[in-house]
Structure formats: structure tokens, C-alpha cells
N, C-alpha and C. Protein backbone atom coordinates (compact mmCIF):
# COMPACT_ATOMS: atom_id res chain seq x y z
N UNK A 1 0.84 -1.18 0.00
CA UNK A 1 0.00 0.00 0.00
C UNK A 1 0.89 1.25 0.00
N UNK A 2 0.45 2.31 -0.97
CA UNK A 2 1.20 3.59 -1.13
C UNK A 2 0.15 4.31 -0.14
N UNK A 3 1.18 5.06 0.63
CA UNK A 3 0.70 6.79 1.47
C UNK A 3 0.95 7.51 0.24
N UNK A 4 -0.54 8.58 -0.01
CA UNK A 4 -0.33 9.76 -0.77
C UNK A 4 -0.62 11.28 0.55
N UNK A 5 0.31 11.83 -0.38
CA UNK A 5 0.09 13.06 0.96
C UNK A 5 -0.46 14.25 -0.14
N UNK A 6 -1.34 14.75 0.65
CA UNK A 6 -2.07 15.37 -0.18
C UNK A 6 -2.25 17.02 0.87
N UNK A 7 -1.72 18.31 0.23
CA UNK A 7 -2.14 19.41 0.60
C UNK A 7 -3.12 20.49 -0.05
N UNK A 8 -4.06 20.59 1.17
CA UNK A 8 -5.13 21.54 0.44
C UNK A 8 -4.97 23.01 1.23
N UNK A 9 -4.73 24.19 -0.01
CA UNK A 9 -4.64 25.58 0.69
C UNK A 9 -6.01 26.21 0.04
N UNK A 10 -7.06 26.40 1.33
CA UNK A 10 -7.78 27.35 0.63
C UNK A 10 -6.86 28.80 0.75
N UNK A 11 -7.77 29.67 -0.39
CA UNK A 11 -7.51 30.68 0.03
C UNK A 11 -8.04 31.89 -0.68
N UNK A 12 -7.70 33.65 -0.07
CA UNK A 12 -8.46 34.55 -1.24
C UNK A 12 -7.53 35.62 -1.15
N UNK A 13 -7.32 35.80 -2.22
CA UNK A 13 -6.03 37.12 -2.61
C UNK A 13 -5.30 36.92 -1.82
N UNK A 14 -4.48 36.05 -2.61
CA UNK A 14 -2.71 36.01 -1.67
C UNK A 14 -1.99 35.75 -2.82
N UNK A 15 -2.19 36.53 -3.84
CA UNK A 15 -1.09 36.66 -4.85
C UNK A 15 0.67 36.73 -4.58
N UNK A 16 0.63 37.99 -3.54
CA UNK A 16 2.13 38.04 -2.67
C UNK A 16 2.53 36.59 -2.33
N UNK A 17 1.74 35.59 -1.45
CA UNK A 17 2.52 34.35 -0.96
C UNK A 17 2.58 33.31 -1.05
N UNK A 18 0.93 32.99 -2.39
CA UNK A 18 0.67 31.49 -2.72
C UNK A 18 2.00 30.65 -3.02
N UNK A 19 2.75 31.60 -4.21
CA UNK A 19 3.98 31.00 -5.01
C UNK A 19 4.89 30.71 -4.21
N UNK A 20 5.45 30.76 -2.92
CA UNK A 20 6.15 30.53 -1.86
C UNK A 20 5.83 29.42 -1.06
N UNK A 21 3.99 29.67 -0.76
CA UNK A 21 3.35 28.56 -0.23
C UNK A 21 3.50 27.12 -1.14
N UNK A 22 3.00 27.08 -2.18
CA UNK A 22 3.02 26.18 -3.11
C UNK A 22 4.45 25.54 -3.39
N UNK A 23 5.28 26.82 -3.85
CA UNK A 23 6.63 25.80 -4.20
C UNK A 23 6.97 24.99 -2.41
N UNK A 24 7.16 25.26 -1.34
CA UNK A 24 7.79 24.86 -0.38
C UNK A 24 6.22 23.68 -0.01
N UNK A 25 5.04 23.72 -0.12
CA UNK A 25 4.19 22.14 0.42
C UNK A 25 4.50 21.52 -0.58
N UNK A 26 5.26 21.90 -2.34
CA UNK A 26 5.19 20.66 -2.96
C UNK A 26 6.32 19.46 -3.12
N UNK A 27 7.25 20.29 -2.18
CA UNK A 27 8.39 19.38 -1.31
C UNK A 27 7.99 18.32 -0.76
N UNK A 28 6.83 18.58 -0.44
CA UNK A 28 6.34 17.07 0.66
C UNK A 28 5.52 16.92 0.33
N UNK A 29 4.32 16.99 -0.38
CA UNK A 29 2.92 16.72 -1.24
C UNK A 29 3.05 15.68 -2.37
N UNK A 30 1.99 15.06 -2.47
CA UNK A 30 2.43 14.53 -3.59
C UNK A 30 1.26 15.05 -4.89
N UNK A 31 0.46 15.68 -4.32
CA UNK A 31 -0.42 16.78 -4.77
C UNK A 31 -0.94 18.05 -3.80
N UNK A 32 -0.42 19.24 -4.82
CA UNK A 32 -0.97 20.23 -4.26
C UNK A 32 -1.95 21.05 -4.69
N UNK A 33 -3.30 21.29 -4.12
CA UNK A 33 -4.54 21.89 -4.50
C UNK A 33 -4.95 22.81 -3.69
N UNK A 34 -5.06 23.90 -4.43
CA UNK A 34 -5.05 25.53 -4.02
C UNK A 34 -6.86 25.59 -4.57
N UNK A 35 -7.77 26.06 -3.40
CA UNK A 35 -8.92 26.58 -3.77
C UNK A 35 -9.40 27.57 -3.34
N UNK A 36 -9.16 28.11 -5.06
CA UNK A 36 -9.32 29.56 -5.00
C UNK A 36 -10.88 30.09 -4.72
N UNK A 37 -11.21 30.93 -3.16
CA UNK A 37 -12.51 31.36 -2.56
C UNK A 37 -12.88 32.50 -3.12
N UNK A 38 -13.19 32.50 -4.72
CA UNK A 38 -13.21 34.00 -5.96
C UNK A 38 -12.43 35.25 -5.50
N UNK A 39 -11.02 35.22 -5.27
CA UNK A 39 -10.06 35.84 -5.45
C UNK A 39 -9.87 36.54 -6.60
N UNK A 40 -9.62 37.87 -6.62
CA UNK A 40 -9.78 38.76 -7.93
C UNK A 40 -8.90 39.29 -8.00
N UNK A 41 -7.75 38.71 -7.68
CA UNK A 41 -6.36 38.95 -7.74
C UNK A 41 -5.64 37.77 -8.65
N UNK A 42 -4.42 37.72 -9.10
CA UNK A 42 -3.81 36.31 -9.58
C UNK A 42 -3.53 35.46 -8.98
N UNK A 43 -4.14 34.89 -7.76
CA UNK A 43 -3.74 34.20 -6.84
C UNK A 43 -4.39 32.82 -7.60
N UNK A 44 -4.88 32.76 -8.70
CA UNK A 44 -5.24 31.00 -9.34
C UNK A 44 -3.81 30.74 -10.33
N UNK A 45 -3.85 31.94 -11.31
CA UNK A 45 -2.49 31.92 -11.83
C UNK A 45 -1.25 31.51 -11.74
N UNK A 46 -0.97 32.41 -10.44
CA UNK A 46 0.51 32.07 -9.89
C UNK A 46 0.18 30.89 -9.06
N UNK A 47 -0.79 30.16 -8.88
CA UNK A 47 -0.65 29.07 -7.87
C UNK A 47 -0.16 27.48 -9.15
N UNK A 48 -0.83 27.89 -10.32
CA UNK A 48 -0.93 26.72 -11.42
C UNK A 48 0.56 27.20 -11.50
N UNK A 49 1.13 28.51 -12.06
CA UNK A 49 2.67 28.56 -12.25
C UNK A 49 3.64 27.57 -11.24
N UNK A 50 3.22 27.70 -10.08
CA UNK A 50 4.35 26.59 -9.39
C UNK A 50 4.15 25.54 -9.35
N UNK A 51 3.00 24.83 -9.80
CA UNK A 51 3.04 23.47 -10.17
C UNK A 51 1.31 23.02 -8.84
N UNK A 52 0.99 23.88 -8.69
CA UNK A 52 -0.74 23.38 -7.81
C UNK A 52 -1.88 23.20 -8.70
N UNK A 53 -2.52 22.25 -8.57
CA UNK A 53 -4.23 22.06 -9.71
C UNK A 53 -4.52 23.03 -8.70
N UNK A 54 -5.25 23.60 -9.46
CA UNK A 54 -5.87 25.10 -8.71
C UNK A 54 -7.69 24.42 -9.10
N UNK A 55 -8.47 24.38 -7.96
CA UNK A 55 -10.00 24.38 -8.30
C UNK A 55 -10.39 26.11 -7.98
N UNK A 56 -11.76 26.02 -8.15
CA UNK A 56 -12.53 27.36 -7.23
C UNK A 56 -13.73 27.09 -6.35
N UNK A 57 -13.89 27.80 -5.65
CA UNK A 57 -14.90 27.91 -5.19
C UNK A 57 -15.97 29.16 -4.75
N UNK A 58 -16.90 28.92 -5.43
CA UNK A 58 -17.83 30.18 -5.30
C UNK A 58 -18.48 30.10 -4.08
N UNK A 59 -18.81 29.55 -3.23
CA UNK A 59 -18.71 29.63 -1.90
C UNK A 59 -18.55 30.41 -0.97
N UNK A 60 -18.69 31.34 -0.17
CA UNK A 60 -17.85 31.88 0.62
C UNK A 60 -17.20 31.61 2.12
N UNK A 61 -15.83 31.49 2.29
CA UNK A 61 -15.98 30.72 3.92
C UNK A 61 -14.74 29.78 3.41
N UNK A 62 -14.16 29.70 4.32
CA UNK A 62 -12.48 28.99 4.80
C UNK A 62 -12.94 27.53 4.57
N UNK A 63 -14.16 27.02 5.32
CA UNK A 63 -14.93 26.07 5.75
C UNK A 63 -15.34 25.50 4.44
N UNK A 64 -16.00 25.98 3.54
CA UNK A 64 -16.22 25.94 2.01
C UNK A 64 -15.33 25.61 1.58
N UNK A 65 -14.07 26.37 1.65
CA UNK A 65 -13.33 25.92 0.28
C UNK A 65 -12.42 24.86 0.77
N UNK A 66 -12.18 24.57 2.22
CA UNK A 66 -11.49 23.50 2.58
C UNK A 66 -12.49 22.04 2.21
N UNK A 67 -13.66 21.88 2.19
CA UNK A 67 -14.66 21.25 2.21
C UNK A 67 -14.29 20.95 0.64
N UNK A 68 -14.25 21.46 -0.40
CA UNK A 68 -14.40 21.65 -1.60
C UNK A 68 -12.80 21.17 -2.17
N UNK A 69 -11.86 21.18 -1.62
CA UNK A 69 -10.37 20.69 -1.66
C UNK A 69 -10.87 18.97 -1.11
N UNK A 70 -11.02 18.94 -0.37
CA UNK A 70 -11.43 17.39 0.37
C UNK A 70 -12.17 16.66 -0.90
N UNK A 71 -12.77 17.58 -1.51
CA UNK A 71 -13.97 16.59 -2.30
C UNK A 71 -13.17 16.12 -3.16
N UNK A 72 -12.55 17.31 -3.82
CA UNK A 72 -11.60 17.11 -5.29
C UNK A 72 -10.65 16.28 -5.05
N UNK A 73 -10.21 15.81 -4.09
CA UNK A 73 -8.88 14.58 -4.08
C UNK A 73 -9.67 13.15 -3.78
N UNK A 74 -11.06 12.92 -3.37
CA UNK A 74 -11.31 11.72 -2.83
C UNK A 74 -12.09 11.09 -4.35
């Protein structure tokens, strides 16, 4: 049996730190999924640039989009 490690960042306008966030969890991830909570900034952009499947969520709420990361990996 394989362990997959799997990180989910919600989040909304963090253009400044996704790309930092992302490159350093995909050190230890073996997927990283950024869900973007309609951020109107480039924070889906720069998250696909470092190598994260970026979903969205129209949703509003931390709770939502972590909920919505959970779904997309199972």
C-alpha cells in the first residue's frame, strides 16, 4: 500500500505568498490543490505557475473551500 500526501490551501487574494506557499508544500505533497474562494487577484495563476491544480470555489468561507479541496482529491 502507497501513502499519498495530499495538501489543500484554501484561500483569497494572496497573490504576494501562494507561489512561496506552493513551491515549499510541494516538497512534501504529492499533490498540491489551491482553492481559490473567488479571489480577484492572480492568486489561481501564480498558484498553477508553481506546479498546484488550482479548483474554485464560489462559496464563501475557509470552511467551504477547505470542504471543496477534500472533495476534489477523494
Amino acid at each position: 500500500m502507497s501513502i499519498k500526501v495530499y495538501t489543500i490551501i484554501p484561500c483569497y487574494n494572496e497573490e504576494n505568498a501562494i507561489g512561496r506557499i506552493v513551491a515549499e508544500s510541494i516538497q512534501y505533497s504529492d499533490k498540491v490543490v489551491v482553492v481559490d474562494n473567488n479571489s480577484i487577484d492572480h492568486t489561481s495563476s501564480i498558484a498553477e505557475q508553481f506546479g498546484a491544480e488550482v479548483i474554485r470555489c464560489t462559496q464563501p468561507g475557509v470552511g467551504a473551500a477547505t470542504r471543496a479541496g477534500i472533495c476534489s482529491i477523494l
